[in-house]
PDB file of N, CA and C in Angstrom:
ATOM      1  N   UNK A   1       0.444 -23.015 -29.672  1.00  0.00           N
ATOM      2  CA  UNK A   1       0.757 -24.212 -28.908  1.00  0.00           C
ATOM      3  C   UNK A   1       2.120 -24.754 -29.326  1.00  0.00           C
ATOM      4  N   UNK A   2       3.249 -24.129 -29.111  1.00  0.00           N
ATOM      5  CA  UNK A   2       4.341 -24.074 -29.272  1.00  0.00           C
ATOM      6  C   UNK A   2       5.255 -25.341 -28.300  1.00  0.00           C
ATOM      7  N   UNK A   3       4.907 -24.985 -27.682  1.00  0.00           N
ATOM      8  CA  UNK A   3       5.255 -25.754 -26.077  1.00  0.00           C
ATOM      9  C   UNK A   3       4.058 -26.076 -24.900  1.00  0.00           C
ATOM     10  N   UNK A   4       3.811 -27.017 -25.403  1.00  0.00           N
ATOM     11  CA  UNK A   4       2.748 -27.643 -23.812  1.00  0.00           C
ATOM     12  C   UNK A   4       3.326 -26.931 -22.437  1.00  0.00           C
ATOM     13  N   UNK A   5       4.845 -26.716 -22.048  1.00  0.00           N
ATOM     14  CA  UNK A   5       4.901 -26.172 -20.703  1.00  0.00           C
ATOM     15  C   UNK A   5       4.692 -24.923 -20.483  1.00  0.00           C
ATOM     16  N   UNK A   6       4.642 -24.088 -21.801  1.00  0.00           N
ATOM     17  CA  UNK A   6       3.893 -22.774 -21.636  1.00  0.00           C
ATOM     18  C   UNK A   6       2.266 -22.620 -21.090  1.00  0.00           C
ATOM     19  N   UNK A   7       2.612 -21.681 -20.252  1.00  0.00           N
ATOM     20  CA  UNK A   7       0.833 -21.328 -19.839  1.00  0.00           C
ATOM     21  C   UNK A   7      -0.326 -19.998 -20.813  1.00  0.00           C
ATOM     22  N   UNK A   8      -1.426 -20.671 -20.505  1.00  0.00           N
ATOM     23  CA  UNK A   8      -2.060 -20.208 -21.694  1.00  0.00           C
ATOM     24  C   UNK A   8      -1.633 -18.472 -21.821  1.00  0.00           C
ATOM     25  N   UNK A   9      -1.933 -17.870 -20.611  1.00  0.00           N
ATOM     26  CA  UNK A   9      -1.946 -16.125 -20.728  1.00  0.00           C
ATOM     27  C   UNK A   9      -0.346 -15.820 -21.484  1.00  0.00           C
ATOM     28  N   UNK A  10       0.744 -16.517 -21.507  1.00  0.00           N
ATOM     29  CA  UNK A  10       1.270 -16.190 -22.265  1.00  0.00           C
ATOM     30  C   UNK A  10       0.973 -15.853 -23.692  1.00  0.00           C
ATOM     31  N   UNK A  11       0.519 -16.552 -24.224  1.00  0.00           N
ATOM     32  CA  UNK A  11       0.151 -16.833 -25.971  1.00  0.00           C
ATOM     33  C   UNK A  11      -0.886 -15.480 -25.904  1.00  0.00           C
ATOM     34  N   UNK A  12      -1.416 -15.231 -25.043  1.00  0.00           N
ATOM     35  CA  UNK A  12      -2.279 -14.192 -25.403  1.00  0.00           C
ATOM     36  C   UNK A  12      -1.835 -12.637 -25.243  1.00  0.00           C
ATOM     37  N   UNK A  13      -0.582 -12.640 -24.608  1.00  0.00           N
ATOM     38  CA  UNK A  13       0.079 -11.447 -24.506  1.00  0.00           C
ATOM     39  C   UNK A  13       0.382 -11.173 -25.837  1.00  0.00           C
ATOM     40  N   UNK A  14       1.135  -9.649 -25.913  1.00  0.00           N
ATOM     41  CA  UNK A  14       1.781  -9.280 -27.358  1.00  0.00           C
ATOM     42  C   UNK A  14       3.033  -9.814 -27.786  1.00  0.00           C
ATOM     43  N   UNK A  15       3.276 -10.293 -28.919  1.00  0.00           N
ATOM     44  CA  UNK A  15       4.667 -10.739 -29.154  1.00  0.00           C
ATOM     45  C   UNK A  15       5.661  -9.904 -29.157  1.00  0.00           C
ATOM     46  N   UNK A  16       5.642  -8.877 -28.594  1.00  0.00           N
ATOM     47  CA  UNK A  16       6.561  -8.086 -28.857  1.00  0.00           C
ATOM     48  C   UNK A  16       7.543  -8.146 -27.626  1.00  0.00           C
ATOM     49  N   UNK A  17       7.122  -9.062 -26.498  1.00  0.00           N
ATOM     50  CA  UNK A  17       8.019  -9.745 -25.605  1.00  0.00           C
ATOM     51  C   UNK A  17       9.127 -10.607 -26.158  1.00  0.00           C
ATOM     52  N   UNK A  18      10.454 -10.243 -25.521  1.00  0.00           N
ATOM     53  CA  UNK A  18      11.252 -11.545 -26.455  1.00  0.00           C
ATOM     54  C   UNK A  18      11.683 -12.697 -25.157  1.00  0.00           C
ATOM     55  N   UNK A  19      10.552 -13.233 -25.517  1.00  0.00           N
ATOM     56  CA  UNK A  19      10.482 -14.794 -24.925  1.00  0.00           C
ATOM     57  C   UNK A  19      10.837 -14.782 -23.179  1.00  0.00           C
ATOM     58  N   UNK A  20      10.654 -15.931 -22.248  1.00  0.00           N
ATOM     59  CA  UNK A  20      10.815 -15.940 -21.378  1.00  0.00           C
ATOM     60  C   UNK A  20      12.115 -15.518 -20.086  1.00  0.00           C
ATOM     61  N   UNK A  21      12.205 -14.333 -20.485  1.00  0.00           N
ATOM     62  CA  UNK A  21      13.829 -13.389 -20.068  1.00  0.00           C
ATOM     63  C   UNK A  21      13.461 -13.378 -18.477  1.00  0.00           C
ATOM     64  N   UNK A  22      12.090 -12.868 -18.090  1.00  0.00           N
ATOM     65  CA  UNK A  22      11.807 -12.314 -16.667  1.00  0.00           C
ATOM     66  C   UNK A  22      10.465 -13.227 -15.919  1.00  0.00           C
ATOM     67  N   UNK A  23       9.848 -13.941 -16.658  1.00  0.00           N
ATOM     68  CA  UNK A  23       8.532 -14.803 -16.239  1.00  0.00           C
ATOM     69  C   UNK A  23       9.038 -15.671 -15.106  1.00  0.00           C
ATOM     70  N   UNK A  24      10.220 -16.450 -15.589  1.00  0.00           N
ATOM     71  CA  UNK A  24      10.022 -18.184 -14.379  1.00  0.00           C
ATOM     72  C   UNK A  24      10.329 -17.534 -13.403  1.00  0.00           C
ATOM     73  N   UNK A  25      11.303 -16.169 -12.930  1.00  0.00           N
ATOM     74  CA  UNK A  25      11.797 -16.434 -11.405  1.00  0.00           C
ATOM     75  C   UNK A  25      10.439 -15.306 -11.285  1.00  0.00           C
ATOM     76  N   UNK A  26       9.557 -14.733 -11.864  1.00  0.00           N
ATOM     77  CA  UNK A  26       9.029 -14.068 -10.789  1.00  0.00           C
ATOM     78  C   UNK A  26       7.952 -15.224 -10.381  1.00  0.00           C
ATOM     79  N   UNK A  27       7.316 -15.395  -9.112  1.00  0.00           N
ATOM     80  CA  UNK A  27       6.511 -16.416  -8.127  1.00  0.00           C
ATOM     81  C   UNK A  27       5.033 -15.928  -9.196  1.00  0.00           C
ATOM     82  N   UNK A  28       3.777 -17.109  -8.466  1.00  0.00           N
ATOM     83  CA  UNK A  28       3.125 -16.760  -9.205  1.00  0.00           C
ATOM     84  C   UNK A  28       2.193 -15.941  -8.007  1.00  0.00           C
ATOM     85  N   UNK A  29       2.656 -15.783  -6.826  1.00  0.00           N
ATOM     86  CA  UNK A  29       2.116 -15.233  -5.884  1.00  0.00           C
ATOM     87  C   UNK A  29       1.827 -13.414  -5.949  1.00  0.00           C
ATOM     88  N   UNK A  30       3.178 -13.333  -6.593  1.00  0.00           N
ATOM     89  CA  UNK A  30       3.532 -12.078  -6.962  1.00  0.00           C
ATOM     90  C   UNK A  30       2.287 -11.307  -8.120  1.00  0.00           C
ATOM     91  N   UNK A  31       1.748 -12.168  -8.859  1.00  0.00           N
ATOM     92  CA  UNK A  31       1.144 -11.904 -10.085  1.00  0.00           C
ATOM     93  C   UNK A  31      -0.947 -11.861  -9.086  1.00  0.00           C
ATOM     94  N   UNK A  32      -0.963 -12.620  -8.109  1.00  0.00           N
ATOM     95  CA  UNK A  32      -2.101 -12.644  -7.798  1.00  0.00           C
ATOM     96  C   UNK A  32      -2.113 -11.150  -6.975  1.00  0.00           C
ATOM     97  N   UNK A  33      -1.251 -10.836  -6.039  1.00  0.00           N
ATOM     98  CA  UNK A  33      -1.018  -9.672  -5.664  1.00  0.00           C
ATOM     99  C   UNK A  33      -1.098  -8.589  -6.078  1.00  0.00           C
ATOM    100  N   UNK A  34      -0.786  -8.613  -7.385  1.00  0.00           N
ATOM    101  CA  UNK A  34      -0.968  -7.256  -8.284  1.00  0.00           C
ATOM    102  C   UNK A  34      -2.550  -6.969  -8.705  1.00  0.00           C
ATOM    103  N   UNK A  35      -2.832  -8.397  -9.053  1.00  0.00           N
ATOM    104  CA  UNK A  35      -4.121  -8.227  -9.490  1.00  0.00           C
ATOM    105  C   UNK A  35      -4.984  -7.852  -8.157  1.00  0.00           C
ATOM    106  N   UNK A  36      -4.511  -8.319  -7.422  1.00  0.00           N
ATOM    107  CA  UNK A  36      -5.288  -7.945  -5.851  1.00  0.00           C
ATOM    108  C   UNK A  36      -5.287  -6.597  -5.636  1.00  0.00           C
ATOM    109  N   UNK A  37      -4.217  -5.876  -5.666  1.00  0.00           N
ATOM    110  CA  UNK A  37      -4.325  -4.856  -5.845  1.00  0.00           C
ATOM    111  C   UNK A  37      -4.965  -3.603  -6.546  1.00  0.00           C
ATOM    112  N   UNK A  38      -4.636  -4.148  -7.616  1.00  0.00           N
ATOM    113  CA  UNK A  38      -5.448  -3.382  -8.629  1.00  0.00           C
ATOM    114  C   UNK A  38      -6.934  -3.046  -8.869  1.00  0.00           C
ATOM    115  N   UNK A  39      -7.470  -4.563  -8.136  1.00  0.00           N
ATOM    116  CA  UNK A  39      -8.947  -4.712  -7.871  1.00  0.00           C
ATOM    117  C   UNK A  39      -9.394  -3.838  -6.947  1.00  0.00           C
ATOM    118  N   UNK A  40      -8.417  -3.722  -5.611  1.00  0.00           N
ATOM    119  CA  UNK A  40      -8.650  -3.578  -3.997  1.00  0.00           C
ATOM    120  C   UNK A  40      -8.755  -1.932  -4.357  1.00  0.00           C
ATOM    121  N   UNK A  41      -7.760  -1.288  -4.701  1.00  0.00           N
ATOM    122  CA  UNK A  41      -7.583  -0.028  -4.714  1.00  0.00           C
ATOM    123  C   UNK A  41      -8.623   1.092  -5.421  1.00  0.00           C
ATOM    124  N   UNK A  42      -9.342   0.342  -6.276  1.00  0.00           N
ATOM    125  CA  UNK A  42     -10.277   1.311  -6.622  1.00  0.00           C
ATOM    126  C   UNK A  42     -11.475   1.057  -6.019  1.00  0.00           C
ATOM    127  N   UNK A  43     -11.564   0.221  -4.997  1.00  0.00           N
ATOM    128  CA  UNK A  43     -12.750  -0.696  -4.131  1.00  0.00           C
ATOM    129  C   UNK A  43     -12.526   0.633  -2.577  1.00  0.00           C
ATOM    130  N   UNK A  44     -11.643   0.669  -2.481  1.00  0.00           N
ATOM    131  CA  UNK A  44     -11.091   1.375  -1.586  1.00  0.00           C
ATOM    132  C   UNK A  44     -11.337   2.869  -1.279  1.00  0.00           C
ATOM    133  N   UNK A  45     -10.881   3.206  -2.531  1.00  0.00           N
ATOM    134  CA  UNK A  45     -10.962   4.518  -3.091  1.00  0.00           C
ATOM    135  C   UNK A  45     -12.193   5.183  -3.136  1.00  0.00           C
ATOM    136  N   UNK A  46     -13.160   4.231  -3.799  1.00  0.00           N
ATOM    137  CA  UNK A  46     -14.867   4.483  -4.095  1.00  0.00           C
ATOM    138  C   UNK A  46     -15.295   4.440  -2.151  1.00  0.00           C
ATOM    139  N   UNK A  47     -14.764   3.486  -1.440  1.00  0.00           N
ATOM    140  CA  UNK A  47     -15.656   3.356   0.105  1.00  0.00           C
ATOM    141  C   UNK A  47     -15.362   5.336   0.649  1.00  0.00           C
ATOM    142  N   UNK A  48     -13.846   5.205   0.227  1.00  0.00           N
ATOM    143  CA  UNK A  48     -13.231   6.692   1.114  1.00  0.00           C
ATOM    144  C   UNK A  48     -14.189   7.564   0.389  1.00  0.00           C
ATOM    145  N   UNK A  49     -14.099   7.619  -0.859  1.00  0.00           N
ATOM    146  CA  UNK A  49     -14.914   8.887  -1.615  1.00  0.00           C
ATOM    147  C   UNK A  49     -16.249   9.239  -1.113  1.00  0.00           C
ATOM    148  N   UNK A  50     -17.279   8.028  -0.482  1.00  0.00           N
ATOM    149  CA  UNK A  50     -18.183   8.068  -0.154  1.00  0.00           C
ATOM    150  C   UNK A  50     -18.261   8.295   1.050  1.00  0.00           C
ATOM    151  N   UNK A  51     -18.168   7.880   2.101  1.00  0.00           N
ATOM    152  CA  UNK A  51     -18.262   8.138   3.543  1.00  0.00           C
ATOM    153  C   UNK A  51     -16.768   9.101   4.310  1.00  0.00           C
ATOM    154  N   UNK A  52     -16.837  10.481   4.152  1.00  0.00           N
ATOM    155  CA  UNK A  52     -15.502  11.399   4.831  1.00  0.00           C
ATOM    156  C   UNK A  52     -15.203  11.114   5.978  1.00  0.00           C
ATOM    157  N   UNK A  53     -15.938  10.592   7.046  1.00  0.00           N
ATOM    158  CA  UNK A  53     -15.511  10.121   8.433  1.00  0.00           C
ATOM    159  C   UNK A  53     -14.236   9.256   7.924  1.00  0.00           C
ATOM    160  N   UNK A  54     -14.286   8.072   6.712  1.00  0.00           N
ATOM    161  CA  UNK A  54     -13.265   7.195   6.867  1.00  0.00           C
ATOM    162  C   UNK A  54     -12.160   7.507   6.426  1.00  0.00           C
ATOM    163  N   UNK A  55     -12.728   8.595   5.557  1.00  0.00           N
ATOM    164  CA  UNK A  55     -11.181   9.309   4.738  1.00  0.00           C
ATOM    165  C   UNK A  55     -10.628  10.370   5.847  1.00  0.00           C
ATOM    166  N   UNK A  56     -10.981  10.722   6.902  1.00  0.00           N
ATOM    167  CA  UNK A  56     -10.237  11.462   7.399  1.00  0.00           C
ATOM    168  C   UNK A  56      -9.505  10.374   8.635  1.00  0.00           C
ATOM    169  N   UNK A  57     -10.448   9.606   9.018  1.00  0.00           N
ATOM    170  CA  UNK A  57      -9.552   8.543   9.830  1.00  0.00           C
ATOM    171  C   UNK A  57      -8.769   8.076   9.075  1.00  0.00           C
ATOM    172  N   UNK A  58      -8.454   7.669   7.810  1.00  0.00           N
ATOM    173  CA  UNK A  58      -7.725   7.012   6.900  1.00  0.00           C
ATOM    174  C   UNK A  58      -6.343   7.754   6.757  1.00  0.00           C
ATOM    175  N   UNK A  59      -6.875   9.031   6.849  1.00  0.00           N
ATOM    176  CA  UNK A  59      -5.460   9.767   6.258  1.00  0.00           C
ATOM    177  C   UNK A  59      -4.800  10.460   7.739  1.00  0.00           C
ATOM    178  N   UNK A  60      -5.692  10.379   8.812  1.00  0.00           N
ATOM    179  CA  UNK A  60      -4.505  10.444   9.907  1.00  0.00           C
ATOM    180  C   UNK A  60      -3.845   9.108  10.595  1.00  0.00           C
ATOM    181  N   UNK A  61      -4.706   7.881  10.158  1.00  0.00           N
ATOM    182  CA  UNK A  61      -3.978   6.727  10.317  1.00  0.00           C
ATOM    183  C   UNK A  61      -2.517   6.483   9.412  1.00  0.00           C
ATOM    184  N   UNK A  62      -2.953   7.132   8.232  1.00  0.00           N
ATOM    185  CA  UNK A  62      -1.654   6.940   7.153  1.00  0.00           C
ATOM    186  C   UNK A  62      -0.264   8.213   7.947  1.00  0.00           C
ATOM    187  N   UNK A  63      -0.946   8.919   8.390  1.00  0.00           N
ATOM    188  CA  UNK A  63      -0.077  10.004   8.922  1.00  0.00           C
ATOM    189  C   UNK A  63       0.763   9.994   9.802  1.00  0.00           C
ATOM    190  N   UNK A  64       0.155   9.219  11.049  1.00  0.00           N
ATOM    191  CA  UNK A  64       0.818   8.601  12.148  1.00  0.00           C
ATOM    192  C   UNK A  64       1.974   7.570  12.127  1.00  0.00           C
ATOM    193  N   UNK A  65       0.780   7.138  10.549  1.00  0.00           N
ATOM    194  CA  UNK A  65       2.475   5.586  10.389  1.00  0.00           C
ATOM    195  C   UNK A  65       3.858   6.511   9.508  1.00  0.00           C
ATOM    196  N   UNK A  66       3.430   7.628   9.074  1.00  0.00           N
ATOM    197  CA  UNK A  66       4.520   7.838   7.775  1.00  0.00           C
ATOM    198  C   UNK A  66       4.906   8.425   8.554  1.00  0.00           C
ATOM    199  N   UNK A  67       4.639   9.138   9.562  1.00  0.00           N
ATOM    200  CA  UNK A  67       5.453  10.291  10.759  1.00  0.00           C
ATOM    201  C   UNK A  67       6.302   9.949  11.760  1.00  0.00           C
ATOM    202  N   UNK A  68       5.892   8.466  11.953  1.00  0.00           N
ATOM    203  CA  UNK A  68       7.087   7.554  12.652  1.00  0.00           C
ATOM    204  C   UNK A  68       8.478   7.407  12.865  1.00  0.00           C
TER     205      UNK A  68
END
């Protein structure tokens, strides 16, 4: 508790960060996103693995857009 305007998940990271170089400008929108991600993608992954109808619609939907 160094600084009250620090937020807690800082203090719990490793110190081997040197101090606030890259934190304030990134948004904190950016940080929910990742975690969204990270959650979503193996949520995702497990639906495709299970049902092949969606993984094959999935991967000619992905196909159509990258072939564009």
């Amino acid at each position: 508790m160094s600084d009250p305007q620090v937020p807690e998940f800082r203090q719990q990271q490793t110190p081997t960060s040197d101090g606030p170089s890259t934190d304030p400008e990134r948004p904190k929108w950016m940080m929910t996103l990742a975690i969204l991600l990270l959650v979503a993608l193996p949520v995702v992954g497990q639906i495709l693995v299970q049902n092949p109808d969606l993984k094959t619609a999935f991967y000619r939907f992905s196909w159509t857009m990258y072939s564009r």
